[in-house]
N, C-alpha and C. Protein backbone atom coordinates (compact mmCIF):
# COMPACT_ATOMS: atom_id res chain seq x y z
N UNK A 1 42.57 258.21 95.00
CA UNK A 1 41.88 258.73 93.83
C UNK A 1 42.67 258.45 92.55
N UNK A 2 43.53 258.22 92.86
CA UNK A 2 44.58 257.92 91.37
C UNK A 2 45.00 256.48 91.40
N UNK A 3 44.48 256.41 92.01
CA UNK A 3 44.12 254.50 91.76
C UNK A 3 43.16 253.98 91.03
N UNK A 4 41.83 254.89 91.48
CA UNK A 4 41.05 254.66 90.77
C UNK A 4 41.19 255.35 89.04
N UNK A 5 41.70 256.29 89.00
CA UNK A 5 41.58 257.02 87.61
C UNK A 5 42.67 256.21 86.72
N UNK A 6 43.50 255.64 87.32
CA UNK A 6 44.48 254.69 86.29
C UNK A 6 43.53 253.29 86.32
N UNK A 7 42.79 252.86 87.18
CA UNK A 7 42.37 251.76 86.93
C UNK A 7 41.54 252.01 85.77
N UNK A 8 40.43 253.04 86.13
CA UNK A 8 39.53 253.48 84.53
C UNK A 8 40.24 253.65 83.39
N UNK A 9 41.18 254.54 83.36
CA UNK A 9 41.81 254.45 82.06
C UNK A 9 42.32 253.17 81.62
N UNK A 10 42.93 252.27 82.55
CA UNK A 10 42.97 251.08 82.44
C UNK A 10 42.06 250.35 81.25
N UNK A 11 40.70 250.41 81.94
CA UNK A 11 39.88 249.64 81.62
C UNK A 11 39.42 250.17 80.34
N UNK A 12 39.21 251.76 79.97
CA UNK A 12 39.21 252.44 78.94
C UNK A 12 39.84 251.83 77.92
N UNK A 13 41.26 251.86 78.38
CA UNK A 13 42.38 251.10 77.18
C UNK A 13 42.06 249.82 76.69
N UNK A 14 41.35 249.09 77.79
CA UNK A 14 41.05 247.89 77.14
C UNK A 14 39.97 247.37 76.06
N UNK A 15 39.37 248.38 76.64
CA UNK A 15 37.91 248.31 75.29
C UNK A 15 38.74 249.38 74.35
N UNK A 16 39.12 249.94 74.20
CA UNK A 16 39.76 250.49 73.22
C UNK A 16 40.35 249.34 71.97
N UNK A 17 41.54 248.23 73.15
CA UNK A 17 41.95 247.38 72.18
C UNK A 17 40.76 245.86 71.63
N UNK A 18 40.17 246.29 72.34
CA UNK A 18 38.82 245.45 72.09
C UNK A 18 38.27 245.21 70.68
N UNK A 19 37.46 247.06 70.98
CA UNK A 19 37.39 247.46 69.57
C UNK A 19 38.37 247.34 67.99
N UNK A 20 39.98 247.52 68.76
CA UNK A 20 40.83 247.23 68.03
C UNK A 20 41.12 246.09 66.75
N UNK A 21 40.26 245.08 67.89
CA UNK A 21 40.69 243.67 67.37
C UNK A 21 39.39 243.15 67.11
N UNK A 22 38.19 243.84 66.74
CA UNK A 22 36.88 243.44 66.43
C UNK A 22 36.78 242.41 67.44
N UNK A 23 36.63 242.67 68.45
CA UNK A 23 35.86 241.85 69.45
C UNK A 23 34.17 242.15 69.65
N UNK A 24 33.72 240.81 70.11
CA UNK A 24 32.48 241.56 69.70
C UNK A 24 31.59 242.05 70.98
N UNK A 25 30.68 243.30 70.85
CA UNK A 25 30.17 243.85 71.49
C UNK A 25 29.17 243.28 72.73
N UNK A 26 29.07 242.44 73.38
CA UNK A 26 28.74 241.63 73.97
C UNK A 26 29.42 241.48 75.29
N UNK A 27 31.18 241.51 74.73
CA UNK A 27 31.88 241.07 75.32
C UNK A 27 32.78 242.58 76.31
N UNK A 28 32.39 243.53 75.78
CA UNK A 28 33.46 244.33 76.06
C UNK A 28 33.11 245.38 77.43
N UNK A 29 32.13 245.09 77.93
CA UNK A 29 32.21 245.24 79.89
C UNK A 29 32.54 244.34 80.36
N UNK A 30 32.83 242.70 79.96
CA UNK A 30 33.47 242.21 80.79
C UNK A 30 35.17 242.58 80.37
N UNK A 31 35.16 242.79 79.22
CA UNK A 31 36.92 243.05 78.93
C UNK A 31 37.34 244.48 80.17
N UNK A 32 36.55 245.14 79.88
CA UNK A 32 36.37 246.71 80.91
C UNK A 32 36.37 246.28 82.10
N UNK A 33 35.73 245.02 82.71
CA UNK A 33 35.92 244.84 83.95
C UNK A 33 37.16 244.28 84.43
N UNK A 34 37.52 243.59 83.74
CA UNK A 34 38.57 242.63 83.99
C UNK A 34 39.97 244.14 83.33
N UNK A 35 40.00 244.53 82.80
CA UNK A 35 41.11 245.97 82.41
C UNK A 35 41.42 246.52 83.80
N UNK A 36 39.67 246.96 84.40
CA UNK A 36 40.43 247.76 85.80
C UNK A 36 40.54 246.68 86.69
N UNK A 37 40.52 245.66 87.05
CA UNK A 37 40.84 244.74 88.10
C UNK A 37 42.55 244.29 87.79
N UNK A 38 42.87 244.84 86.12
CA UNK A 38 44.22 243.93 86.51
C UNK A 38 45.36 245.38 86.80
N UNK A 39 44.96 246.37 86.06
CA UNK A 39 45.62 247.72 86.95
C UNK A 39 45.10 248.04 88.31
N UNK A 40 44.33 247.57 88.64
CA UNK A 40 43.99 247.82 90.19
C UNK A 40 45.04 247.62 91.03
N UNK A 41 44.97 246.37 90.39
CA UNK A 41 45.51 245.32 91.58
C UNK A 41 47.41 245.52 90.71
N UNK A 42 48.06 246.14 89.75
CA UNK A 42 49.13 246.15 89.37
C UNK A 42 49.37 247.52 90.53
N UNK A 43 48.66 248.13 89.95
CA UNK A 43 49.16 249.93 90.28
C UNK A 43 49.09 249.60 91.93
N UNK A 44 47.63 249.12 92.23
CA UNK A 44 47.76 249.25 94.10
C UNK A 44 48.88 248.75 95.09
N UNK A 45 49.43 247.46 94.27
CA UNK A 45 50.56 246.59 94.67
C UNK A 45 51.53 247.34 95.20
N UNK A 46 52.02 248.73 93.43
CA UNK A 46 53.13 249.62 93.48
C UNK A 46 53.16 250.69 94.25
N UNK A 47 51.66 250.98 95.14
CA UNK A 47 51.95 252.05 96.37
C UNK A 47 51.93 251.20 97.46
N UNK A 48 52.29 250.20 97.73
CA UNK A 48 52.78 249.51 98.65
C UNK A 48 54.27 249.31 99.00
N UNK A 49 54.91 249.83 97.33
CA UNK A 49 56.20 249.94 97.50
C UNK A 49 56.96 248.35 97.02
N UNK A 50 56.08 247.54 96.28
CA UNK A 50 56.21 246.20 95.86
C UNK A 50 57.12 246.95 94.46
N UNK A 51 57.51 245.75 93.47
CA UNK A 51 58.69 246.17 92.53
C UNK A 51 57.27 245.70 91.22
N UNK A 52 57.73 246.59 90.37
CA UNK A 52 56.69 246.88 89.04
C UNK A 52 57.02 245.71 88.48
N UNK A 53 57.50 244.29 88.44
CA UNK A 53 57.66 243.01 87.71
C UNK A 53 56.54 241.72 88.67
N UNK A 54 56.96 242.03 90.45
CA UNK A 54 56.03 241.19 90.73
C UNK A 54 54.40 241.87 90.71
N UNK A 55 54.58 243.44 90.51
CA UNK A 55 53.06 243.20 90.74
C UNK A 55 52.40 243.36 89.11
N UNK A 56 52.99 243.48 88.07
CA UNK A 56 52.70 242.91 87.11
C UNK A 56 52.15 241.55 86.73
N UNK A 57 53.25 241.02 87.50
CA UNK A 57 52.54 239.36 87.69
C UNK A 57 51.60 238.84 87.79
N UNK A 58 50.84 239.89 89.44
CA UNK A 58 49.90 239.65 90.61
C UNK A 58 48.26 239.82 89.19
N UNK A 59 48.79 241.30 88.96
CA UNK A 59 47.56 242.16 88.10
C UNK A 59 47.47 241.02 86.65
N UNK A 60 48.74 240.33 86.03
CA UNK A 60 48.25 239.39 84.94
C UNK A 60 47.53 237.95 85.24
N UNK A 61 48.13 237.57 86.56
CA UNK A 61 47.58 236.62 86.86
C UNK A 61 45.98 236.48 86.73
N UNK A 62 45.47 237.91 88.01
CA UNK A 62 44.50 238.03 88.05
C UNK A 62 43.69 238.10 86.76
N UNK A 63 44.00 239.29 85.64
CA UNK A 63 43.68 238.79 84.45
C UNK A 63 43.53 237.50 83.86
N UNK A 64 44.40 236.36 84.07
CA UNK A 64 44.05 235.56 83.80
C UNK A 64 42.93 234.23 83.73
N UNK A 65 43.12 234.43 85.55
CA UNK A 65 41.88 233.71 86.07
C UNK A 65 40.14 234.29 86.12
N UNK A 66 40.08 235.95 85.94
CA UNK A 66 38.64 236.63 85.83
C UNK A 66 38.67 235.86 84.03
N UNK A 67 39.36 236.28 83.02
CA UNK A 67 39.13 235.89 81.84
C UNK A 67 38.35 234.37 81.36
N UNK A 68 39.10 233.64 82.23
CA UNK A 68 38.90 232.16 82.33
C UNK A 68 37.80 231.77 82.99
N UNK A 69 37.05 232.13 84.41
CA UNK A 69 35.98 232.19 84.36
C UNK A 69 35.18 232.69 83.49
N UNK A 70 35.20 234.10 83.67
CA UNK A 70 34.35 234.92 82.82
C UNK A 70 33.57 234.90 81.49
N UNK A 71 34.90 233.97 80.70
CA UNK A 71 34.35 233.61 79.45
C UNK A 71 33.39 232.39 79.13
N UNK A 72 33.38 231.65 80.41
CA UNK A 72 32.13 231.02 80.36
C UNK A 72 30.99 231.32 80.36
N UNK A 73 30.84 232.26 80.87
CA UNK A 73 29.76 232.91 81.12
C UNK A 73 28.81 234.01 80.33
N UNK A 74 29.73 234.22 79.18
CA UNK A 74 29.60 235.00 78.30
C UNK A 74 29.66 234.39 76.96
N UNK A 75 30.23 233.00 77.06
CA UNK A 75 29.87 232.19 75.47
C UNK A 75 31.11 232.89 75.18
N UNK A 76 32.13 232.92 75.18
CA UNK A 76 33.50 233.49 74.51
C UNK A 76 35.15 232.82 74.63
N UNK A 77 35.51 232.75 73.74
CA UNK A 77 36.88 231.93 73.79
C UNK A 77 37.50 232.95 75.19
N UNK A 78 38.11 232.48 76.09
CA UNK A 78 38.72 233.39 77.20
C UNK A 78 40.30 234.17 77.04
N UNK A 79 40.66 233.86 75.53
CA UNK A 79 41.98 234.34 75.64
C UNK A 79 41.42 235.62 74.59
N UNK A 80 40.39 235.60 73.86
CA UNK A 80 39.54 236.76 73.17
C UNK A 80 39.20 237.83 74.26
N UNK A 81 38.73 237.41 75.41
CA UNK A 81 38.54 238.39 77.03
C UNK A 81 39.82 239.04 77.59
N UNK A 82 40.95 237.68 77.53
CA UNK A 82 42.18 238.46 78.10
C UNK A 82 43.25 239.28 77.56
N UNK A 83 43.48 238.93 76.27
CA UNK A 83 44.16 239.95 75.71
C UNK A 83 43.98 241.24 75.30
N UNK A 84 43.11 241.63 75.27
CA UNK A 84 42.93 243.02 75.54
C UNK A 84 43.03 243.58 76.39
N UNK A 85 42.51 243.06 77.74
CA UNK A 85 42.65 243.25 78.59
C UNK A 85 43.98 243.42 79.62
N UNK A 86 44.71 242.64 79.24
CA UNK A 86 46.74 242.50 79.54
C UNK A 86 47.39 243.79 78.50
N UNK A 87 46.76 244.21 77.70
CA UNK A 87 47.44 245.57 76.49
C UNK A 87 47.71 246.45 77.45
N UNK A 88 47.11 246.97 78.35
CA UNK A 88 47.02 248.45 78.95
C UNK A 88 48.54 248.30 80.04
N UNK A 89 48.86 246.95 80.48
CA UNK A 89 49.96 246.26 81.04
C UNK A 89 50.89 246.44 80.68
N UNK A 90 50.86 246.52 79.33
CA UNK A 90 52.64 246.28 78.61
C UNK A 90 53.61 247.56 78.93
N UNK A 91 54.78 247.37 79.19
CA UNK A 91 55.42 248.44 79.84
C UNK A 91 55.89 249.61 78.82
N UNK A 92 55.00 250.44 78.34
CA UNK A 92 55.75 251.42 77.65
C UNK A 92 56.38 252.33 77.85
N UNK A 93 56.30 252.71 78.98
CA UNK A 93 57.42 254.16 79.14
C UNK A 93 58.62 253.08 79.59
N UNK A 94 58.82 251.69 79.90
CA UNK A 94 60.11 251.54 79.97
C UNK A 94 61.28 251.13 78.60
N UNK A 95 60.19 250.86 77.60
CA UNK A 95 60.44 250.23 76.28
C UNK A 95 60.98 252.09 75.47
N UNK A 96 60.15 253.02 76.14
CA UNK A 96 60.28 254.39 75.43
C UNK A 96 61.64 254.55 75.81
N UNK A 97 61.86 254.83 77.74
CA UNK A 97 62.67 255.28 77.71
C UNK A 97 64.52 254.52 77.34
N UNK A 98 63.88 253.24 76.89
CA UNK A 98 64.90 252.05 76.31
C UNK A 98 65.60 252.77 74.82
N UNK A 99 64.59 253.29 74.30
CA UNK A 99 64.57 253.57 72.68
C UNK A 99 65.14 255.04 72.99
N UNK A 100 64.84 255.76 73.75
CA UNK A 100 65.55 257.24 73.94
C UNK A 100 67.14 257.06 74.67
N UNK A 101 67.49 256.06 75.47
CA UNK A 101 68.89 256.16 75.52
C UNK A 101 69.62 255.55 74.48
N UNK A 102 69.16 254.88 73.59
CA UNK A 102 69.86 254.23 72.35
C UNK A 102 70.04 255.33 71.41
N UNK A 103 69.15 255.91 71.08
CA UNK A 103 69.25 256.96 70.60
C UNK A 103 70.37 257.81 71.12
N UNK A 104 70.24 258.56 72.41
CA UNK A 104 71.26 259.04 72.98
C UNK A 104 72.89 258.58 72.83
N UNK A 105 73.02 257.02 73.19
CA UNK A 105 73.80 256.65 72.99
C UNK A 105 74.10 256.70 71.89
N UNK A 106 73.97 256.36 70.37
CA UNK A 106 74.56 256.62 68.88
C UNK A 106 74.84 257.87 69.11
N UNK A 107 74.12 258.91 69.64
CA UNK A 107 74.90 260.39 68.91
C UNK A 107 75.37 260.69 70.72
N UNK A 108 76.36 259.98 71.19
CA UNK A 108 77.30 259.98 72.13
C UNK A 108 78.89 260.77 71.76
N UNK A 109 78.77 261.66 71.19
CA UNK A 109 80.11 262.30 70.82
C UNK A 109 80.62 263.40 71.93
N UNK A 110 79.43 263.99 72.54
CA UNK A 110 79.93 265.22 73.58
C UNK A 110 79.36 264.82 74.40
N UNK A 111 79.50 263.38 75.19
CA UNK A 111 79.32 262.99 76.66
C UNK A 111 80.21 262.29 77.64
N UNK A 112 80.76 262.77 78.38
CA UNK A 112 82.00 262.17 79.49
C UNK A 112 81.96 260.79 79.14
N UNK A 113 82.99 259.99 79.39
CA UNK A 113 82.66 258.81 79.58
C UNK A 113 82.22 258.09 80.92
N UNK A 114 82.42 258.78 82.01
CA UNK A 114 81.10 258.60 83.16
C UNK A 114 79.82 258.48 82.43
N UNK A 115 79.31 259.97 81.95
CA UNK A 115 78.05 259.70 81.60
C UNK A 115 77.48 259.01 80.89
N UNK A 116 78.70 258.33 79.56
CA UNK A 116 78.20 257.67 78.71
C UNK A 116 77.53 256.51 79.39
N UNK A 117 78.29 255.70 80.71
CA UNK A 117 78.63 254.48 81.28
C UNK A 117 77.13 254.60 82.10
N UNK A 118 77.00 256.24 82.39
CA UNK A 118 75.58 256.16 83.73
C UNK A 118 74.59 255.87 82.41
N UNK A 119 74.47 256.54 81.40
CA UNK A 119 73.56 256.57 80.12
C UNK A 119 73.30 254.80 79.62
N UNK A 120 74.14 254.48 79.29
CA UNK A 120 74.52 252.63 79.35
C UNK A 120 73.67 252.53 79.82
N UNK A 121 74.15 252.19 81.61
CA UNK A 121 72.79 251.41 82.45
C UNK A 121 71.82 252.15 82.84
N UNK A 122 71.49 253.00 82.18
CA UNK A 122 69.46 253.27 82.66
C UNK A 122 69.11 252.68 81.36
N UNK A 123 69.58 252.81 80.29
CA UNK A 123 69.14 252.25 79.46
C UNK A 123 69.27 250.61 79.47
N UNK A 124 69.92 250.15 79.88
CA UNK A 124 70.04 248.62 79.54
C UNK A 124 68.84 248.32 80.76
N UNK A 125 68.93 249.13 82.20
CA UNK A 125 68.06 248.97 82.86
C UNK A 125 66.66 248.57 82.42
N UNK A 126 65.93 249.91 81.90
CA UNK A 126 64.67 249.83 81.37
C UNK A 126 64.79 249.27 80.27
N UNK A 127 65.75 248.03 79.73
CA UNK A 127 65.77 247.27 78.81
C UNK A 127 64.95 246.02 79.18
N UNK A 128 65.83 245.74 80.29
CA UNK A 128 65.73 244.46 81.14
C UNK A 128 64.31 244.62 81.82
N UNK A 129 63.64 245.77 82.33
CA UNK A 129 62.73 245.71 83.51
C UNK A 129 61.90 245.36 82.14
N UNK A 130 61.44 246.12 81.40
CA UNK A 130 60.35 245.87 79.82
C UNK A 130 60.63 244.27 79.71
N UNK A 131 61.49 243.92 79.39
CA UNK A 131 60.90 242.13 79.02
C UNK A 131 61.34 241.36 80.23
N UNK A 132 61.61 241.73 81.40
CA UNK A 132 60.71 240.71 82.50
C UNK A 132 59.52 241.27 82.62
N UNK A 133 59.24 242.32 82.64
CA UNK A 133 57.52 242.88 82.68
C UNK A 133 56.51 241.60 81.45
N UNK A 134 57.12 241.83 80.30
CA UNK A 134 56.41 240.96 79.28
C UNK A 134 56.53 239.63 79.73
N UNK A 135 57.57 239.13 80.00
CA UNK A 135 57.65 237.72 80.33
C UNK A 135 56.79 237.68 81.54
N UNK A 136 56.57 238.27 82.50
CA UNK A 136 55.75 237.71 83.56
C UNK A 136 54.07 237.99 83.05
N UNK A 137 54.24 238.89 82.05
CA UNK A 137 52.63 239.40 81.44
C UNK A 137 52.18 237.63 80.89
N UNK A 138 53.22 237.29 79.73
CA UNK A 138 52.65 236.23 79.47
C UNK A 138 52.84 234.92 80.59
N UNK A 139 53.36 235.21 81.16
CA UNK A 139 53.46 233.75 82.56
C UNK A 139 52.21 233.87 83.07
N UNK A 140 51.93 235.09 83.62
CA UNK A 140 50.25 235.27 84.21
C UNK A 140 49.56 234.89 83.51
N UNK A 141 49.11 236.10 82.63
CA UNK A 141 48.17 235.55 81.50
C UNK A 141 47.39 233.51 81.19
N UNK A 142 48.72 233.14 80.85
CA UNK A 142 48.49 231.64 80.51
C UNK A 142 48.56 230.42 81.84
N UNK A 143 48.97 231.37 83.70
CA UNK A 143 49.11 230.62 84.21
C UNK A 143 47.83 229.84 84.74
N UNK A 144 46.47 230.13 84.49
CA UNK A 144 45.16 229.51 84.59
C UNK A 144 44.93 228.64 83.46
N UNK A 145 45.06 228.58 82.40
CA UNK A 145 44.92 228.11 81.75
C UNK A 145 45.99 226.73 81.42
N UNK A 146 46.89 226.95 82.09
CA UNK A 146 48.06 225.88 82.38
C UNK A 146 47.38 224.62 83.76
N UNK A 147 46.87 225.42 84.51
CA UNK A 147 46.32 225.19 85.88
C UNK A 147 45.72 224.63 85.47
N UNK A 148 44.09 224.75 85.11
CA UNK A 148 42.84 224.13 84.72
C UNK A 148 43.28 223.54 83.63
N UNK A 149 43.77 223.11 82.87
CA UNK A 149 43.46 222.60 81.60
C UNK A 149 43.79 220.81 81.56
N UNK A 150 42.73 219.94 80.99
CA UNK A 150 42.12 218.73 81.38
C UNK A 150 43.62 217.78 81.58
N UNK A 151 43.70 218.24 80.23
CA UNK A 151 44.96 217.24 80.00
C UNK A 151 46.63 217.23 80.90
N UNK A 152 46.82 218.79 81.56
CA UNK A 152 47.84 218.80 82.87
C UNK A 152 47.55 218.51 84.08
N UNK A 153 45.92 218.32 84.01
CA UNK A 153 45.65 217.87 85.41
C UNK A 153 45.81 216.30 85.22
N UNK A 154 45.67 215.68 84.65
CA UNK A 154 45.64 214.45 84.47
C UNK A 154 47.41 214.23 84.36
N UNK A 155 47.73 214.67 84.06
CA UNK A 155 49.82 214.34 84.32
C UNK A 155 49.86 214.33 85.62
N UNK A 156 49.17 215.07 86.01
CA UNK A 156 49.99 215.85 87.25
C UNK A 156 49.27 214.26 87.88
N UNK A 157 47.71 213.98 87.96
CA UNK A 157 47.43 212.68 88.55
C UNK A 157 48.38 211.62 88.40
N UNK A 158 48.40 211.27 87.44
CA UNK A 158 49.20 210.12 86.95
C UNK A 158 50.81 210.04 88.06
N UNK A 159 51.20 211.50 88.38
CA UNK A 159 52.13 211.29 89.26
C UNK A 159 51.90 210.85 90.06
């Protein structure tokens, strides 16, 4: 049941940024569809016990390739479908809790230096997990469009 309610909010979020970015109304149940298919498939990954970077991947990928069809089908540039749709993705509570140990850390005056050192790495932690999260957001995202596109298939022939 909480698969499903993060996938909706998911998809919620995405027409949210939809609206955000004047997308136009036409388009924004398929943005909604493609929102909960890529938290579906992110969040379902993570009760499998998979690590929150590859199944980020799995859920942008997928974003990528529903977008890329999809937008044929709807008369729409497909990266207008997917980026909204990849927003609800971006890792914010690890970027938050990045910005709350920095914080912590500057006003570090009455903390052991153990703790300072444990304080350090959760923070540098959820430094690092936030932009491999982004970096694999945009690897997915663009990896269909890398795939299909006229002119890399034709390199790749030529090999």
């Amino acid at each position: 049941m909480l698969l499903i309610l993060k996938a909706l909010a998911g998809g919620v979020a995405a027409i949210g940024y939809a609206i955000l970015f004047n997308t136009q109304s036409s388009s924004l149940v398929t943005i909604f569809f493609i929102g909960i298919t890529g938290i579906f498939i992110k969040v379902g990954l993570m009760l499998f016990g998979i690590n929150v970077i590859i199944t980020s991947f799995f859920g942008a990928t997928s974003v990528g390739f529903l977008s890329y069809y999809l937008a044929r089908y709807i008369k729409r540039p497909p990266l207008t479908i997917a980026i909204p749709s990849i927003i609800p993705m971006v890792p914010g509570i690890f970027l938050y809790r990045m910005m709350i140990g920095f914080v912590k850390l500057a006003d570090s005056r009455e903390i052991t230096e153990h703790e300072f050192i444990k304080l350090l790495s959760h923070t540098y932690s959820n430094g690092i997990k936030a932009i491999f999260i982004l970096c694999v957001l945009a690897i997915g995202i663009s990896f269909p469009y890398l795939l299909f596109r006229k002119s890399s298939l034709h390199y790749i022939h030529k090999k």
